[in-house]
PDB file of N, CA and C in Angstrom:
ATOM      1  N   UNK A   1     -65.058 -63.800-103.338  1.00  0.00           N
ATOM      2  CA  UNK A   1     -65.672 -64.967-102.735  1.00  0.00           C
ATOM      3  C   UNK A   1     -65.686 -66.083-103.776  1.00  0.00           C
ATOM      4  N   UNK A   2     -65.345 -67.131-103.254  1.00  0.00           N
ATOM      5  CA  UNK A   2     -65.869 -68.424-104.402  1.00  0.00           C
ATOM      6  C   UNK A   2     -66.960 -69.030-104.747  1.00  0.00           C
ATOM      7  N   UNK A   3     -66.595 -69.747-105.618  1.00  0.00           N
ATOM      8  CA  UNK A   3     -68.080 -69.858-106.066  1.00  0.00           C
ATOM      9  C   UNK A   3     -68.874 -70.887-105.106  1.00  0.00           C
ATOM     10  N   UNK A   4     -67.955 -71.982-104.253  1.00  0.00           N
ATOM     11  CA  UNK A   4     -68.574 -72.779-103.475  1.00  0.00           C
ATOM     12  C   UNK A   4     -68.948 -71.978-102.272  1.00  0.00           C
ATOM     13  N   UNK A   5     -68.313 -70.809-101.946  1.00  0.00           N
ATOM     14  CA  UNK A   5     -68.928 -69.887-100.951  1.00  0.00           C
ATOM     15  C   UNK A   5     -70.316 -69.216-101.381  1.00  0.00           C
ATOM     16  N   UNK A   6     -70.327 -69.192-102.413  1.00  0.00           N
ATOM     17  CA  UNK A   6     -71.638 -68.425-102.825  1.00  0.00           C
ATOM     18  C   UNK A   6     -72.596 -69.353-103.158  1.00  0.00           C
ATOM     19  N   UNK A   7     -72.461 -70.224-103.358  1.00  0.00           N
ATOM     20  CA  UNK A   7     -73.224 -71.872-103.246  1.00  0.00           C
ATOM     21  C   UNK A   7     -73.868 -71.879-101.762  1.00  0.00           C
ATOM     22  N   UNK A   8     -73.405 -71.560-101.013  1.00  0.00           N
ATOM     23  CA  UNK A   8     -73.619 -72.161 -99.631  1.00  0.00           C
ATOM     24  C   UNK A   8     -74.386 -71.138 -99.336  1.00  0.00           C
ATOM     25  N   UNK A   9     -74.241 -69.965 -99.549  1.00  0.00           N
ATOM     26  CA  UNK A   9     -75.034 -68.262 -98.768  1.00  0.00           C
ATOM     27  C   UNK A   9     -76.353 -68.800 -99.924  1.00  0.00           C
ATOM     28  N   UNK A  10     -76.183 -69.393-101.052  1.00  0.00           N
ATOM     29  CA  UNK A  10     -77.595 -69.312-101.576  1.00  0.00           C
ATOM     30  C   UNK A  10     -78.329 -70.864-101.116  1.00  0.00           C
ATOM     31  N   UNK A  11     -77.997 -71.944-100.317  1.00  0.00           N
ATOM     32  CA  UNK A  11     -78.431 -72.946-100.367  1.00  0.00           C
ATOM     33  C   UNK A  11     -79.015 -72.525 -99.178  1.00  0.00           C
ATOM     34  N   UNK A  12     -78.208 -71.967 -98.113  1.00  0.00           N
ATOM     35  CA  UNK A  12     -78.726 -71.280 -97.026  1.00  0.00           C
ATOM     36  C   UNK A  12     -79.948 -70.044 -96.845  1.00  0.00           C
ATOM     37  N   UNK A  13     -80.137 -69.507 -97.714  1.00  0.00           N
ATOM     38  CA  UNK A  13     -80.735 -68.220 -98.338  1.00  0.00           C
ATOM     39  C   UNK A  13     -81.781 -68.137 -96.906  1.00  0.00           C
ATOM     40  N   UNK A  14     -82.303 -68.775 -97.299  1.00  0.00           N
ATOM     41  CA  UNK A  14     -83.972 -68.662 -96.474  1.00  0.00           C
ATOM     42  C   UNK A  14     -84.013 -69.120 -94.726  1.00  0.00           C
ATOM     43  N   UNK A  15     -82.919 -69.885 -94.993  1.00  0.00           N
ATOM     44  CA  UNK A  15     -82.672 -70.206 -93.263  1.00  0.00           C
ATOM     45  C   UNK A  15     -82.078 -69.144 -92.165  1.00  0.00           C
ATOM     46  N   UNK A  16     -81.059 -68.636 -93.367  1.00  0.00           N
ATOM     47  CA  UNK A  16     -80.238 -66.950 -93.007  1.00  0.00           C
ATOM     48  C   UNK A  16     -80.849 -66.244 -93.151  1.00  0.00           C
ATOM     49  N   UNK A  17     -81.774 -65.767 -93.780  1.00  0.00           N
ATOM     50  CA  UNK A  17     -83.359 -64.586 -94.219  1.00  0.00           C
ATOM     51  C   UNK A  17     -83.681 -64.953 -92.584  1.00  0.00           C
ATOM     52  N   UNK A  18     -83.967 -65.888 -92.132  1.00  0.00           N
ATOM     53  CA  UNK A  18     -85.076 -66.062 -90.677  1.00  0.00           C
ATOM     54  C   UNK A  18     -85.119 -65.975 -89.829  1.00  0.00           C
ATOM     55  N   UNK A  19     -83.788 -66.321 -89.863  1.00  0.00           N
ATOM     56  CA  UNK A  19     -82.777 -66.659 -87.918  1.00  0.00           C
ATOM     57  C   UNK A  19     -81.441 -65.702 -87.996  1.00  0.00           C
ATOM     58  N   UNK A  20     -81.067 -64.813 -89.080  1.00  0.00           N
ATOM     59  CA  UNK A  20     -80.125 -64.111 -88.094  1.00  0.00           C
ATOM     60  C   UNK A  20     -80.389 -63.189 -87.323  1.00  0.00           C
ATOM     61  N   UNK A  21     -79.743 -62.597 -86.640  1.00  0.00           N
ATOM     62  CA  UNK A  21     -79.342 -61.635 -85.684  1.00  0.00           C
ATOM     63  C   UNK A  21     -78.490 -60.445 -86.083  1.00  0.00           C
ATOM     64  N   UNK A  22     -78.085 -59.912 -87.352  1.00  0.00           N
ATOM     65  CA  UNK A  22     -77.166 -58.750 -87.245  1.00  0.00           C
ATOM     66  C   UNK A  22     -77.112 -57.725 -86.515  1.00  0.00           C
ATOM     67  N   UNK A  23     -76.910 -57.676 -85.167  1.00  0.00           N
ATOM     68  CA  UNK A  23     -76.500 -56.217 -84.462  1.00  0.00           C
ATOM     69  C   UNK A  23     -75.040 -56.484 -84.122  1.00  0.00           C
ATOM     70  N   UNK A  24     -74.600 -57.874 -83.899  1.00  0.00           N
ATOM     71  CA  UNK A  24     -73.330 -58.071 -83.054  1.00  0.00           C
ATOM     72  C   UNK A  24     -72.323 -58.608 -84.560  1.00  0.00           C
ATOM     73  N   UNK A  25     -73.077 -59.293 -85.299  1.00  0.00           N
ATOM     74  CA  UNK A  25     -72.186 -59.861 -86.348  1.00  0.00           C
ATOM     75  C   UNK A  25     -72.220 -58.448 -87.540  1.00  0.00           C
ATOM     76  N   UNK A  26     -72.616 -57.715 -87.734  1.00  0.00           N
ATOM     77  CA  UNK A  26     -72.512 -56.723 -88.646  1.00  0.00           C
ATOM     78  C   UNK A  26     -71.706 -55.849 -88.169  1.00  0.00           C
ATOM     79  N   UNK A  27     -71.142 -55.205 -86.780  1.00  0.00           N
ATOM     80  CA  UNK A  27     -70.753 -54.240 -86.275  1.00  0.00           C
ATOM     81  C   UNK A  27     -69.097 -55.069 -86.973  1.00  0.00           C
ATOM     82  N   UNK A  28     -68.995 -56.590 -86.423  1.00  0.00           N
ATOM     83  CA  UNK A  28     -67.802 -57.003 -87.013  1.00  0.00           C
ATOM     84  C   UNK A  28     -67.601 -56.703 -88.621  1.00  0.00           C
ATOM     85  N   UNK A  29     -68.304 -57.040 -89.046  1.00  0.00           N
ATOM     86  CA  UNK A  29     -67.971 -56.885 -90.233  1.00  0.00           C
ATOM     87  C   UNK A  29     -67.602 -55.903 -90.623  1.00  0.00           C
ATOM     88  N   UNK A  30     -68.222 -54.279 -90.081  1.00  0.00           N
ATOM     89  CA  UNK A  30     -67.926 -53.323 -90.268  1.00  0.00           C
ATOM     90  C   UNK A  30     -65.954 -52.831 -90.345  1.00  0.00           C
ATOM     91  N   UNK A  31     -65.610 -53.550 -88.873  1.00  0.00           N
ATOM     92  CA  UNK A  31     -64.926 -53.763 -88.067  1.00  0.00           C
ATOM     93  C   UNK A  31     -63.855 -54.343 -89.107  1.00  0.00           C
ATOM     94  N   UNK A  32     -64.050 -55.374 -89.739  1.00  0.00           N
ATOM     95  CA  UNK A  32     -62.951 -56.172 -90.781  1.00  0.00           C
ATOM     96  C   UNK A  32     -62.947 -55.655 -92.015  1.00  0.00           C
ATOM     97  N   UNK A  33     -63.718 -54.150 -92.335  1.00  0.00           N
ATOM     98  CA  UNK A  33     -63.869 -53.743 -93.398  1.00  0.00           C
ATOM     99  C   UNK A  33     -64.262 -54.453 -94.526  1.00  0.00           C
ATOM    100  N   UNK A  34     -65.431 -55.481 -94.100  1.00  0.00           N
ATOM    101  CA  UNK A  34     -65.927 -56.650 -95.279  1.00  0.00           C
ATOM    102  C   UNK A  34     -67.676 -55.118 -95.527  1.00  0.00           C
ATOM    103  N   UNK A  35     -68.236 -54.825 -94.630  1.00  0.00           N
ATOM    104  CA  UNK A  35     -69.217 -53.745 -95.204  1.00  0.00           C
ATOM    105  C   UNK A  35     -68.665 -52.557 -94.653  1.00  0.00           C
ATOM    106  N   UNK A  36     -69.074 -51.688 -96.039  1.00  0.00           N
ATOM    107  CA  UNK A  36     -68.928 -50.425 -95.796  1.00  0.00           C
ATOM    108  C   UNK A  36     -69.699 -49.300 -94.692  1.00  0.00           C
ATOM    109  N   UNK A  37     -69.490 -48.135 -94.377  1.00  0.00           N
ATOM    110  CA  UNK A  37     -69.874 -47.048 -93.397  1.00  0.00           C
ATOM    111  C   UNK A  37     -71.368 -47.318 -93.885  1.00  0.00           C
ATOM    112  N   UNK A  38     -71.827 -46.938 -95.073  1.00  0.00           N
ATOM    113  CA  UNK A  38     -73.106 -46.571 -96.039  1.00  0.00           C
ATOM    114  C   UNK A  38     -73.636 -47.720 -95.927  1.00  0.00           C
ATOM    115  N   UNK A  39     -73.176 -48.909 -96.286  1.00  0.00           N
ATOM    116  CA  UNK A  39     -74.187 -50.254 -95.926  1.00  0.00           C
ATOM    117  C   UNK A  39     -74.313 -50.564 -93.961  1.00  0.00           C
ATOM    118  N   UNK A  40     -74.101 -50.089 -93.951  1.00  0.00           N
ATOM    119  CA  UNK A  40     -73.719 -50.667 -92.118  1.00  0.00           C
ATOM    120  C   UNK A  40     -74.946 -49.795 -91.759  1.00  0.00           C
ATOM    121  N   UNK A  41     -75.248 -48.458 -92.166  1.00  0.00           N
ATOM    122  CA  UNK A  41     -76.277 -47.304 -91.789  1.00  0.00           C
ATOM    123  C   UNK A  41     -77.367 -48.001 -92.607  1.00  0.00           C
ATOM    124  N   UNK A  42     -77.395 -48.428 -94.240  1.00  0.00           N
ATOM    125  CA  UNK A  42     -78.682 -48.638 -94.943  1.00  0.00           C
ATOM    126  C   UNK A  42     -79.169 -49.781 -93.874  1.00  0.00           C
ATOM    127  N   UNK A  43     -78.569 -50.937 -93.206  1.00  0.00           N
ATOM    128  CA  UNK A  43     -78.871 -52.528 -92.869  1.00  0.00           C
ATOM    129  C   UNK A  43     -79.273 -51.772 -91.565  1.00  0.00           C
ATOM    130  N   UNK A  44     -78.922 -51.116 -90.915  1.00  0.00           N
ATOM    131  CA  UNK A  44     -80.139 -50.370 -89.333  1.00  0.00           C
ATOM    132  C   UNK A  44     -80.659 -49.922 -89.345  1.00  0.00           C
ATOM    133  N   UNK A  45     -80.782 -48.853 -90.758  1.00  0.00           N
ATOM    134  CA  UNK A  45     -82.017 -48.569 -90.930  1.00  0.00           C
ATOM    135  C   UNK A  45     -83.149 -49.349 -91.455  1.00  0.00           C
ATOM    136  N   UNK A  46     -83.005 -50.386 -91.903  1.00  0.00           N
ATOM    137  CA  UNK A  46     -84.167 -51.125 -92.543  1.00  0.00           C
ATOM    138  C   UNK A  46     -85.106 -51.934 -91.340  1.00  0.00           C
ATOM    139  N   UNK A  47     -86.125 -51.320 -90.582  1.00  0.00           N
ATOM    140  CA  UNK A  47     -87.050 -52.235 -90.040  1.00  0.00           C
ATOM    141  C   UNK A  47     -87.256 -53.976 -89.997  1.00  0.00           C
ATOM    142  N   UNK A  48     -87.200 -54.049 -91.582  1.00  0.00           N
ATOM    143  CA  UNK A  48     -87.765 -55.796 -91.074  1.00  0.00           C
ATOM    144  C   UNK A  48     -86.717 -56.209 -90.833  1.00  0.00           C
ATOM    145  N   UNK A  49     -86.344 -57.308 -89.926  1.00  0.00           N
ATOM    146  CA  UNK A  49     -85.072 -57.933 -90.235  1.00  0.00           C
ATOM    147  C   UNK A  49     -85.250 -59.320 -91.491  1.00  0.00           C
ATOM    148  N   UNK A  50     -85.688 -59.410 -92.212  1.00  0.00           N
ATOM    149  CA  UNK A  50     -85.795 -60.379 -93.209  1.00  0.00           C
ATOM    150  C   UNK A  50     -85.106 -59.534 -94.200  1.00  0.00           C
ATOM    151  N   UNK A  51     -85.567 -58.246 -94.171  1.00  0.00           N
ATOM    152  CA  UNK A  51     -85.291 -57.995 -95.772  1.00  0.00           C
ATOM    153  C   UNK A  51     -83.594 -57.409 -95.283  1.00  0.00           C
ATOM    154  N   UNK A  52     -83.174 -56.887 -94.347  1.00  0.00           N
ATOM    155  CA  UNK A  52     -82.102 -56.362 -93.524  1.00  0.00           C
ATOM    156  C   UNK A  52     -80.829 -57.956 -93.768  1.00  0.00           C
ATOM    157  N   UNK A  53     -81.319 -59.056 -93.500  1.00  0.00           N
ATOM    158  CA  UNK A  53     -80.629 -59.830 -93.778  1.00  0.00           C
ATOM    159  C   UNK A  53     -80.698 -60.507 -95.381  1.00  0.00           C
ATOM    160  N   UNK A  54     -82.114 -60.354 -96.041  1.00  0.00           N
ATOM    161  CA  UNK A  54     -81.043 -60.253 -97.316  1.00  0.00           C
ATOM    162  C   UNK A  54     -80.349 -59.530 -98.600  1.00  0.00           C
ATOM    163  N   UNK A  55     -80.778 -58.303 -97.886  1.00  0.00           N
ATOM    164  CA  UNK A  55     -79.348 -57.152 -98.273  1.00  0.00           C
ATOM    165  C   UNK A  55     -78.321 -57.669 -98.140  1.00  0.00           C
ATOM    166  N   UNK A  56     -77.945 -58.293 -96.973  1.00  0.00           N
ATOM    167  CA  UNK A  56     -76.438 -58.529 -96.437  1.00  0.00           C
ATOM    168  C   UNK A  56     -76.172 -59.654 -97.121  1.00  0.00           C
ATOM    169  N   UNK A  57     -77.275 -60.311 -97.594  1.00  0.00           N
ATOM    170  CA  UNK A  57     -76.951 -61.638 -98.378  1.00  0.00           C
ATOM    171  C   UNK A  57     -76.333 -61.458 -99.928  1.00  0.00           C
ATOM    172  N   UNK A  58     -76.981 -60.796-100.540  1.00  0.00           N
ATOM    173  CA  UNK A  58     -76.906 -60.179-101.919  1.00  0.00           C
ATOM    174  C   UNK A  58     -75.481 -59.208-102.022  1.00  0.00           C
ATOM    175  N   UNK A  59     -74.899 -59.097-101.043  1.00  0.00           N
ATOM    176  CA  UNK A  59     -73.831 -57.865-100.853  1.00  0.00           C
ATOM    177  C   UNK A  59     -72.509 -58.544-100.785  1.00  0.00           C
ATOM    178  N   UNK A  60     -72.772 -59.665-100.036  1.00  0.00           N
ATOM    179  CA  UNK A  60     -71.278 -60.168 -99.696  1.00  0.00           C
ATOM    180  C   UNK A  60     -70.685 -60.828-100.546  1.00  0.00           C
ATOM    181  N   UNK A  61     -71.149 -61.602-101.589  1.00  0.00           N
ATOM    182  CA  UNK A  61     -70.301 -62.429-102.624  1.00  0.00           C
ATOM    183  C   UNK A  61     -69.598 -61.285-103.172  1.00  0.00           C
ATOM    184  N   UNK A  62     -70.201 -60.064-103.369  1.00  0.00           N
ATOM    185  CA  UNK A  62     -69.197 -59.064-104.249  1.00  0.00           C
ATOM    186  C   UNK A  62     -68.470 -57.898-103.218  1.00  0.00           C
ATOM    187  N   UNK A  63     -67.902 -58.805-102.012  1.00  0.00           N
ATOM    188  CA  UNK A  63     -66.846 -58.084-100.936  1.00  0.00           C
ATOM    189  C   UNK A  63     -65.856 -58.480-101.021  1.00  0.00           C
ATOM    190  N   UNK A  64     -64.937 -59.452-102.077  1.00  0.00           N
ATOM    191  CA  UNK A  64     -63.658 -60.078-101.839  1.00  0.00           C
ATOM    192  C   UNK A  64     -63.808 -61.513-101.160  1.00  0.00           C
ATOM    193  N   UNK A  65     -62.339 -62.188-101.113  1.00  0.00           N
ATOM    194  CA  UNK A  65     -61.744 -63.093-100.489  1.00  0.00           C
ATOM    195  C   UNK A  65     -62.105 -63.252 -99.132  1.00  0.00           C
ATOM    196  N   UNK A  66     -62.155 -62.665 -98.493  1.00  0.00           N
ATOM    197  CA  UNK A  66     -62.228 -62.772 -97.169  1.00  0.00           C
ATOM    198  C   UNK A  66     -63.793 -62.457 -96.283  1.00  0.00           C
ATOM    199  N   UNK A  67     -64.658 -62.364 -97.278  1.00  0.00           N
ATOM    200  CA  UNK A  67     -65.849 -61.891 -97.027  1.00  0.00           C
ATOM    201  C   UNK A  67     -66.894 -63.020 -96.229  1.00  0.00           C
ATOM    202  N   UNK A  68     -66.771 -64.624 -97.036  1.00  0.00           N
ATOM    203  CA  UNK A  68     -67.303 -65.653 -96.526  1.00  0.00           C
ATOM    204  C   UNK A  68     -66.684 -65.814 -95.454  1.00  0.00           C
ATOM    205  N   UNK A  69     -65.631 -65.913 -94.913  1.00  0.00           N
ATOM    206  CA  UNK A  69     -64.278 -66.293 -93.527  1.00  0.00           C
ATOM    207  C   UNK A  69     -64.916 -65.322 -92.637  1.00  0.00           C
ATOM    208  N   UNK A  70     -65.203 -64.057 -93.328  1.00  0.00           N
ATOM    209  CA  UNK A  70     -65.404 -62.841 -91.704  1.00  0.00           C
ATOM    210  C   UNK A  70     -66.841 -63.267 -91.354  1.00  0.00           C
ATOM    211  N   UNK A  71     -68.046 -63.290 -92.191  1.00  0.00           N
ATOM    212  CA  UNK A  71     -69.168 -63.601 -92.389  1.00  0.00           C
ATOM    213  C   UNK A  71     -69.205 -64.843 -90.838  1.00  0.00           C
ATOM    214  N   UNK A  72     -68.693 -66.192 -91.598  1.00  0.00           N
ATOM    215  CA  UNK A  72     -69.046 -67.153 -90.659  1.00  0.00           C
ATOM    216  C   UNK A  72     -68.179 -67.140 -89.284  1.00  0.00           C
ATOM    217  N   UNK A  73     -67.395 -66.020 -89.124  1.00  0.00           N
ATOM    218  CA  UNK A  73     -66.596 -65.853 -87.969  1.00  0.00           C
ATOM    219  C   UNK A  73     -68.062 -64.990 -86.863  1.00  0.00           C
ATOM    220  N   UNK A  74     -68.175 -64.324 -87.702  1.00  0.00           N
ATOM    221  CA  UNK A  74     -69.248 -63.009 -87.390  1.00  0.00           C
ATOM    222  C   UNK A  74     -69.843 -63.816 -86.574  1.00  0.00           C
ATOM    223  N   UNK A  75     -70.574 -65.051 -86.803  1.00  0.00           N
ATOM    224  CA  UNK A  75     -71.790 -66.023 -86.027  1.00  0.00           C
ATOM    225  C   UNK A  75     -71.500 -66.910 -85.275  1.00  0.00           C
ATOM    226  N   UNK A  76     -70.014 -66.858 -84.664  1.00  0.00           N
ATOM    227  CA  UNK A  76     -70.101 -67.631 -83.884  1.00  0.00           C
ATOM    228  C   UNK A  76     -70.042 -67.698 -82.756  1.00  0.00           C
ATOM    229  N   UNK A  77     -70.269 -66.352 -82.329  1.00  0.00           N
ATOM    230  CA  UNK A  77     -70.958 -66.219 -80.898  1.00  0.00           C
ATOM    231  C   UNK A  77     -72.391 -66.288 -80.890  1.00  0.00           C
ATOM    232  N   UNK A  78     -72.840 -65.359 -82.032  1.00  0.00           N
ATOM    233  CA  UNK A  78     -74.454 -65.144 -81.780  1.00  0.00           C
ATOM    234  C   UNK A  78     -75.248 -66.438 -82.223  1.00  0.00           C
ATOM    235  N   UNK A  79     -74.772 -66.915 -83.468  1.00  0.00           N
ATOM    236  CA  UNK A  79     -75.394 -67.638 -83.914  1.00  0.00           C
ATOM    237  C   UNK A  79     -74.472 -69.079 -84.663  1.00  0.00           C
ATOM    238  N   UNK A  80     -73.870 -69.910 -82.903  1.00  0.00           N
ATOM    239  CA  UNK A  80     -73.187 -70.955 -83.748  1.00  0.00           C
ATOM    240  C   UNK A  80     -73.718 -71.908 -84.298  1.00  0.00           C
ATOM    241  N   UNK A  81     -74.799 -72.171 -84.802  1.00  0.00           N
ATOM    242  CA  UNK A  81     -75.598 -73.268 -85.444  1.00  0.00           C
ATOM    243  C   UNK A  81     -75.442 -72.763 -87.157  1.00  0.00           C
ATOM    244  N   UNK A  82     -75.872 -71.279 -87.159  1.00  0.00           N
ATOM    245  CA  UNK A  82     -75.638 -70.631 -88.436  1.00  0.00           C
ATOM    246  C   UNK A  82     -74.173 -70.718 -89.093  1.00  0.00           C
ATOM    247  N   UNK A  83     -73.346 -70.513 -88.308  1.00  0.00           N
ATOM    248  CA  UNK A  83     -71.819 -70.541 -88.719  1.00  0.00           C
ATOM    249  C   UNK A  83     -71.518 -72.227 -89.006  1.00  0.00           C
ATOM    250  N   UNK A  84     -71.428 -72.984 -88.188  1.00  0.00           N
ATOM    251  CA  UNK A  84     -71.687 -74.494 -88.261  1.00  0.00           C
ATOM    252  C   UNK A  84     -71.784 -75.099 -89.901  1.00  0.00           C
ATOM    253  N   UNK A  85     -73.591 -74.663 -89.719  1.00  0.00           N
ATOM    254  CA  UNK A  85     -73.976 -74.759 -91.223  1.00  0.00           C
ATOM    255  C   UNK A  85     -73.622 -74.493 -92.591  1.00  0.00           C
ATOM    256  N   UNK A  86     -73.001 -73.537 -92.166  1.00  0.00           N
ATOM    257  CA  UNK A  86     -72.205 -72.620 -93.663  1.00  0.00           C
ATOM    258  C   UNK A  86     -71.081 -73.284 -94.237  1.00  0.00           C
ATOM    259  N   UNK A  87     -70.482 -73.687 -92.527  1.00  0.00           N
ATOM    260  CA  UNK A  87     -69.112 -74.553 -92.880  1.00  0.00           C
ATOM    261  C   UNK A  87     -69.170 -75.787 -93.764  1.00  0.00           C
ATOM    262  N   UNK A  88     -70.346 -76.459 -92.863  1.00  0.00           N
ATOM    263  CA  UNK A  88     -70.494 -77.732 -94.142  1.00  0.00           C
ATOM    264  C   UNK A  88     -70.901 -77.409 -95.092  1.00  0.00           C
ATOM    265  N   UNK A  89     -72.003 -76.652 -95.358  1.00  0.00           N
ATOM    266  CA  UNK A  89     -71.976 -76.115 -96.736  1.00  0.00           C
ATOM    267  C   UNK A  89     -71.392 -75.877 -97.815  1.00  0.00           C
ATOM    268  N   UNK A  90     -70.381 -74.947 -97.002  1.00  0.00           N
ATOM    269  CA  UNK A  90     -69.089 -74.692 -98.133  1.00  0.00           C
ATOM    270  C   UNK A  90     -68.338 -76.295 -98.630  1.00  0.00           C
ATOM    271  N   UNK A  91     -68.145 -76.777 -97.154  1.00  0.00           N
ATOM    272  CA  UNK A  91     -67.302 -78.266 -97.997  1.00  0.00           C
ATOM    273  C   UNK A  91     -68.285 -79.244 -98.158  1.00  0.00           C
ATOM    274  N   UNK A  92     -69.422 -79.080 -98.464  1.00  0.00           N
ATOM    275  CA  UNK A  92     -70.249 -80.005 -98.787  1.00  0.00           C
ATOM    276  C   UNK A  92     -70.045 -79.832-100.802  1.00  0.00           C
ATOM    277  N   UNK A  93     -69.905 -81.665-101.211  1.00  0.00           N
ATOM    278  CA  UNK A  93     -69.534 -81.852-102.781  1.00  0.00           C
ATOM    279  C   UNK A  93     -70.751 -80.605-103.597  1.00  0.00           C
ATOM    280  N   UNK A  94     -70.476 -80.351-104.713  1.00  0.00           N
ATOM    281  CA  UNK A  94     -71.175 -79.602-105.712  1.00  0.00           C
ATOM    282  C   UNK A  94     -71.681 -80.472-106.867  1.00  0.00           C
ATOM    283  N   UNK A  95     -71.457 -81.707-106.501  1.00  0.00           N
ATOM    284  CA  UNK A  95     -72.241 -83.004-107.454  1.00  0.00           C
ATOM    285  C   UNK A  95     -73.517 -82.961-107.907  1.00  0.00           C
ATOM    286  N   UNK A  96     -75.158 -82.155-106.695  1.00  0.00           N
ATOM    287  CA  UNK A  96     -76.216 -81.772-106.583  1.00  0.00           C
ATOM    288  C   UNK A  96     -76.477 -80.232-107.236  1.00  0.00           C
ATOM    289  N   UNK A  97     -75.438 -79.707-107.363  1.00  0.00           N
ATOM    290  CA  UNK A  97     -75.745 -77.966-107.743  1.00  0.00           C
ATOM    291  C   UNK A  97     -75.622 -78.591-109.256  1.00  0.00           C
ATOM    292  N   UNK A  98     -75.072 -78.870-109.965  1.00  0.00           N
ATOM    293  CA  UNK A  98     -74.996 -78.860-111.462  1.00  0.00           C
ATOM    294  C   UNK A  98     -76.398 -79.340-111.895  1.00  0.00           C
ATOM    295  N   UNK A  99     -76.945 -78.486-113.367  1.00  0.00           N
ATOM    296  CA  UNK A  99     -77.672 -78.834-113.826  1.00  0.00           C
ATOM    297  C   UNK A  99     -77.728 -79.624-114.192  1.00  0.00           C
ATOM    298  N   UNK A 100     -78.612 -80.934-114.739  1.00  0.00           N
ATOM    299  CA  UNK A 100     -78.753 -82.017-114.885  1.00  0.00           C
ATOM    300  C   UNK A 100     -78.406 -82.137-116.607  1.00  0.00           C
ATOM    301  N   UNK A 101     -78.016 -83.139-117.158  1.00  0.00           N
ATOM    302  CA  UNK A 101     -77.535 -82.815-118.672  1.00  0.00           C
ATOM    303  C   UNK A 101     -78.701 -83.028-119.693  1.00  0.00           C
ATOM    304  N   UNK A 102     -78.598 -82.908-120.672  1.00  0.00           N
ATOM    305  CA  UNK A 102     -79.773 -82.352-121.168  1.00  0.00           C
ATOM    306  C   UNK A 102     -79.857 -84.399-121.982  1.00  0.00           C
ATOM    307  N   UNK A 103     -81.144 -84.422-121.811  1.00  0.00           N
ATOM    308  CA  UNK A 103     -81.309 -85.954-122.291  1.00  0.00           C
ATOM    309  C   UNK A 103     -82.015 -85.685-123.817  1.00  0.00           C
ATOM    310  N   UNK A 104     -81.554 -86.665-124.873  1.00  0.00           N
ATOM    311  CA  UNK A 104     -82.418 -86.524-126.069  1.00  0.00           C
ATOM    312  C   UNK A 104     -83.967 -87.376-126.022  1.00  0.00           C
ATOM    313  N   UNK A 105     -84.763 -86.546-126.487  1.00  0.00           N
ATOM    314  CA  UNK A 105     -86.365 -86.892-126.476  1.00  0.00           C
ATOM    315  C   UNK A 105     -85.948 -87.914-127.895  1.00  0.00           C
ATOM    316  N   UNK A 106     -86.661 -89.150-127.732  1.00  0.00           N
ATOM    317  CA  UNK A 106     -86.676 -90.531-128.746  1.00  0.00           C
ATOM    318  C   UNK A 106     -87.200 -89.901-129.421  1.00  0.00           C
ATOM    319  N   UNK A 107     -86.718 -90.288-130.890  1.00  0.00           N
ATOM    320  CA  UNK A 107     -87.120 -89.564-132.266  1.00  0.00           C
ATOM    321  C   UNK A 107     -88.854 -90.593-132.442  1.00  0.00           C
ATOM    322  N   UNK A 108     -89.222 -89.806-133.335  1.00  0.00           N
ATOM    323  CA  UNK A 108     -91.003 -90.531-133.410  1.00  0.00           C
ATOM    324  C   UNK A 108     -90.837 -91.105-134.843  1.00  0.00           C
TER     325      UNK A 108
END
């Protein structure tokens, strides 16, 4: 995944923690071999869906290339506002993510 993809799953973090839905977009994923047999069983078994979605959050930057693409494909039946979002996200500039440069404090 890139790094502007992983920019976007973390700018998103808390909006994706709230409002997804994984029963229909995870089975895909399963499906595109972006999560494994063992994560597909840990993410139904987990009760809350907050913490269920951010397992899935924490998991996918380290699934490959194709992990952000299946991800926002995943939502766009269930959840096209979520997929939407991601998109601009991703091509939204990285001008705001950089730390700010370090300024010198006036000598006394």
């Amino acid at each position: 995944m890139e790094a502007r993809q992983r920019r976007a799953l973390r700018r998103l973090r808390t909006e994706l923690a709230e409002q997804l839905r994984l029963e229909v977009p995870l089975q895909y994923l399963y499906q595109e071999r972006v999560v494994s047999r063992s994560l597909l069983e840990e993410l139904e078994a987990e009760p809350v869906a907050a913490r269920r979605n951010l397992k899935l959050l924490d998991y996918l930057p380290g699934r490959g290339p194709r992990a952000f693409a299946a991800f926002v494909h995943s939502l766009r039946d269930e959840a096209p506002w979520l997929s939407r979002r991601l998109e601009e996200e991703e091509a939204r500039e990285d001008e705001d993510d950089e730390p700010p440069a370090a300024t010198k404090s006036p000598e006394m």
